[in-house]
C-alpha atoms as a PDB file:
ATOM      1  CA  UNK A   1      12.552  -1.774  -8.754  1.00  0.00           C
ATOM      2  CA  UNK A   2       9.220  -0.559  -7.575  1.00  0.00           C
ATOM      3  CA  UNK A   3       9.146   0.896  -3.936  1.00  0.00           C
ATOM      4  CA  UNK A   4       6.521   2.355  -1.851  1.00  0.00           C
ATOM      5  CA  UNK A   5       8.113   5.440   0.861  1.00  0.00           C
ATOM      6  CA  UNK A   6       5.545   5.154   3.929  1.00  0.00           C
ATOM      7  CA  UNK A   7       5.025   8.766   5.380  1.00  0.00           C
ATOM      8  CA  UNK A   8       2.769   9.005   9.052  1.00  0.00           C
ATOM      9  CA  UNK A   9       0.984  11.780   8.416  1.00  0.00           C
ATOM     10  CA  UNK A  10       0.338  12.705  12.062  1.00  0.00           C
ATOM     11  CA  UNK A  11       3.483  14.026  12.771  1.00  0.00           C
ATOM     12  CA  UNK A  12       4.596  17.796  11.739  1.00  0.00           C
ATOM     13  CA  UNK A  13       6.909  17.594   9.058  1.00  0.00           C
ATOM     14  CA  UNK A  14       6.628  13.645   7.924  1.00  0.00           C
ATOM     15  CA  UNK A  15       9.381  12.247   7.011  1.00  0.00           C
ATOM     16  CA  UNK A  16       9.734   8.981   5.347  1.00  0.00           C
ATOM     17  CA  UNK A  17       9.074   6.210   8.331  1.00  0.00           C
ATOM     18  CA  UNK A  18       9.973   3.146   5.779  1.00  0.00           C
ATOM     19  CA  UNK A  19      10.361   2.111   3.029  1.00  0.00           C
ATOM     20  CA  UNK A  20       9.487  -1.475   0.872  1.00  0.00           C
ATOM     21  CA  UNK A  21      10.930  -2.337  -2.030  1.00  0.00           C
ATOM     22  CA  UNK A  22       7.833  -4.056  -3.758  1.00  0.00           C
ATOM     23  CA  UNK A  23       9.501  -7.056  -5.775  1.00  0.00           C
ATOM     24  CA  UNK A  24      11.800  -8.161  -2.603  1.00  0.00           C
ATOM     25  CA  UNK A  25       8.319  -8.043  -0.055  1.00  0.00           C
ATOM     26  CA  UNK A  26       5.406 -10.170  -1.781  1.00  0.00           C
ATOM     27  CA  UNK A  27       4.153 -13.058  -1.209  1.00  0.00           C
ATOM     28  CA  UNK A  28       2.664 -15.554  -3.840  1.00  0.00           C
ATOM     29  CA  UNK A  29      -1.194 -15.799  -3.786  1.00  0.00           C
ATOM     30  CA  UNK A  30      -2.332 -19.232  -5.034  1.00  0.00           C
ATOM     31  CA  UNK A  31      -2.632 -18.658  -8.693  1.00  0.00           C
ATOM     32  CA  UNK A  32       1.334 -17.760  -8.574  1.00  0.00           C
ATOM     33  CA  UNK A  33       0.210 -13.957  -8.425  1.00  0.00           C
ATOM     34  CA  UNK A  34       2.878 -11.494  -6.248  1.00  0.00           C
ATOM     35  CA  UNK A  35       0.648  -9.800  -3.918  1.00  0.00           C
ATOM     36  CA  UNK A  36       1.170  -7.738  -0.518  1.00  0.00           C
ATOM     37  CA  UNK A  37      -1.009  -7.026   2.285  1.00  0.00           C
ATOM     38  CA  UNK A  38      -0.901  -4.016   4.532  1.00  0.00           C
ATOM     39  CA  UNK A  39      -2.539  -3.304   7.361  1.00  0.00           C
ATOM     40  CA  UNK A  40      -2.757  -3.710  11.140  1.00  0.00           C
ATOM     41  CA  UNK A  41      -2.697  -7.347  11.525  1.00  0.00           C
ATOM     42  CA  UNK A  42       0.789  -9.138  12.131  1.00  0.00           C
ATOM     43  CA  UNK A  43       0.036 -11.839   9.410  1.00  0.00           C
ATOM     44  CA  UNK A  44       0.245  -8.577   6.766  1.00  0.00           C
ATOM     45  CA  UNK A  45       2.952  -8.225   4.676  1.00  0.00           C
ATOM     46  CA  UNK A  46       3.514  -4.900   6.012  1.00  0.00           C
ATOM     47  CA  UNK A  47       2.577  -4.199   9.402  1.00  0.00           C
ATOM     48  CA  UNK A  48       2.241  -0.540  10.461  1.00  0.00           C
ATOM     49  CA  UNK A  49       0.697   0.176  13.845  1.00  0.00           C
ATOM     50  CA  UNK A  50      -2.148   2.597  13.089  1.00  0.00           C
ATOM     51  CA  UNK A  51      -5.417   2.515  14.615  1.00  0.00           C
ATOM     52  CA  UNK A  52      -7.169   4.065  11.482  1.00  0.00           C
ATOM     53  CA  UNK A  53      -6.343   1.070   9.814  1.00  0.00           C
ATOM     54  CA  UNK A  54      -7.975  -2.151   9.322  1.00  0.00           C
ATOM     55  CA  UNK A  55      -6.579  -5.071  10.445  1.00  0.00           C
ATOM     56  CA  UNK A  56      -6.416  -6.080   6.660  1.00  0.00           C
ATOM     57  CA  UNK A  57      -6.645  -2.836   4.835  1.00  0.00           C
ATOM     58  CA  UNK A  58      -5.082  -2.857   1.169  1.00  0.00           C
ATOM     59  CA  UNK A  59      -3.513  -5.303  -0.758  1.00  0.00           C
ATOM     60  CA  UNK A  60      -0.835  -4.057  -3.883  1.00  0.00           C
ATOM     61  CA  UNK A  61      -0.012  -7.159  -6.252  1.00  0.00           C
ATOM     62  CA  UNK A  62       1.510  -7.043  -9.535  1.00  0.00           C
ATOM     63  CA  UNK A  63      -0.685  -7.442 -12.511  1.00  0.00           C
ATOM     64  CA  UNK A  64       0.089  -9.826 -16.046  1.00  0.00           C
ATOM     65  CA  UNK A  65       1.133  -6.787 -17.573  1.00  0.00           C
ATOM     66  CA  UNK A  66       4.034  -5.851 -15.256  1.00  0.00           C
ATOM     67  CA  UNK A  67       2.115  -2.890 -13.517  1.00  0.00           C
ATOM     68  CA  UNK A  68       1.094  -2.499  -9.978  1.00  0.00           C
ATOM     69  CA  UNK A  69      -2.616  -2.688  -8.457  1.00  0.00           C
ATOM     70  CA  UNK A  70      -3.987  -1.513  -5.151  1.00  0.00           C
ATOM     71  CA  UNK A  71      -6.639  -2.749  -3.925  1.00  0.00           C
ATOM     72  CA  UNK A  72      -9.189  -2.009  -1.359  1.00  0.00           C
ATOM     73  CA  UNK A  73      -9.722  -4.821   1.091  1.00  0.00           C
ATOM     74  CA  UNK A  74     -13.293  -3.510   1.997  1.00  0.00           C
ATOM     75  CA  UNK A  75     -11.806  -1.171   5.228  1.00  0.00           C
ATOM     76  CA  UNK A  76     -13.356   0.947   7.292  1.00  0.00           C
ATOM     77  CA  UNK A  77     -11.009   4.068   6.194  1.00  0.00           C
ATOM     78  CA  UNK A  78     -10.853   3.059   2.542  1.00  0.00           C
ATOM     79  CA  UNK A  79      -8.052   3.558   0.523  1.00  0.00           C
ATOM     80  CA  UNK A  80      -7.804   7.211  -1.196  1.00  0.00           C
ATOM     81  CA  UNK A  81      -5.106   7.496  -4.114  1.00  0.00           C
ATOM     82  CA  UNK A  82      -4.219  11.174  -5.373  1.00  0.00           C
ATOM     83  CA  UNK A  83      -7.115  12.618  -3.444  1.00  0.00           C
ATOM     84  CA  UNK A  84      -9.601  10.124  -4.776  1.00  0.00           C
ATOM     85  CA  UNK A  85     -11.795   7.459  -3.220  1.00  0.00           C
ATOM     86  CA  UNK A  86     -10.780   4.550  -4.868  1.00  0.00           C
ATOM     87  CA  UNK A  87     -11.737   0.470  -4.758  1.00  0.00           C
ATOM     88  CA  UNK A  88      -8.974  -0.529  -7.296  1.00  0.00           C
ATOM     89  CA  UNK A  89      -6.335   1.625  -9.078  1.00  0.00           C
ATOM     90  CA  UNK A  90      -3.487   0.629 -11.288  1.00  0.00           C
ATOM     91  CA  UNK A  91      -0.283   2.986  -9.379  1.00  0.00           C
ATOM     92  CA  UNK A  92       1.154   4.656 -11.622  1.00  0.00           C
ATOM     93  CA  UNK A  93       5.238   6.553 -10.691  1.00  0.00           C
ATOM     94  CA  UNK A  94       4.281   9.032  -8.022  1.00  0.00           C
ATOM     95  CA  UNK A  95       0.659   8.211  -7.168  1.00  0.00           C
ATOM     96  CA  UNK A  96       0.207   9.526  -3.675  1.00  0.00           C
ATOM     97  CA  UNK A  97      -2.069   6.630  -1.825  1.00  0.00           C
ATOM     98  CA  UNK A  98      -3.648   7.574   1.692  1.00  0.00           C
ATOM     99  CA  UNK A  99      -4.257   4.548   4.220  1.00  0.00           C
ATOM    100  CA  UNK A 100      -5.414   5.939   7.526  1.00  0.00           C
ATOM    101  CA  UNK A 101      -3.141   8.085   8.699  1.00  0.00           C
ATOM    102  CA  UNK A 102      -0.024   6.968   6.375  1.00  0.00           C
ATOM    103  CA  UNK A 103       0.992   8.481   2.889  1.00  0.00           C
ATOM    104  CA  UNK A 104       1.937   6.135   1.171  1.00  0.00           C
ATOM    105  CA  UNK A 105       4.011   7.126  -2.222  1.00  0.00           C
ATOM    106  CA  UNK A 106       4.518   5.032  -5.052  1.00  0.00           C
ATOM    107  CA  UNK A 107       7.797   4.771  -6.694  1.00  0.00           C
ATOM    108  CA  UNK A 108       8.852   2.794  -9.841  1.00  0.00           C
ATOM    109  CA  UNK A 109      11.835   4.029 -11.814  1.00  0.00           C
END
């Protein structure tokens, strides 16, 4: 079960905020595709209140091969995995991925 822990960064001493359990959150895109959308807008998947996001920031959706792929939505902040600007990245077990101010760590056993 692939899970992503959701740190804010802001605070002193982050501790895991929330956590989403990848296959139990997605929605199906129109090609039957399992995608989620994360940003600040209520209509994505996961919502976290953020102003250094954009409304529709990243999207995560789970490629043919059974692997996981984040995606850049074209936001402001961008989407920075491991330390690395990145448009599109396939996650691999422990990939840190920075949205705004929110760590985001990848988990898939």
């Amino acid at each position: 079960m692939a899970r992503l822990l959701i740190y804010d960064t802001q605070k002193a001493g982050a501790k895991v905020e929330r956590e989403v359990d990848l296959d139990g959150t997605l929605s199906s895109a129109a090609d039957g595709r399992a995608i989620l959308v994360i940003g600040r807008s209520p209509q994505c998947d996961v919502v976290l209140d953020d102003p250094s996001l954009s409304r529709r920031h990243a999207r995560i959706e789970k490629t043919d091969e059974r692997r996981w792929r984040i995606s850049d939505l074209g936001s402001t902040a961008g989407v920075v995995v491991n330390g690395r600007p990145m448009q599109q990245r396939l996650l691999e077990r422990g990939d840190k991925v920075r949205l705004g101010n929110r760590t985001l760590e990848f988990r898939d056993p």
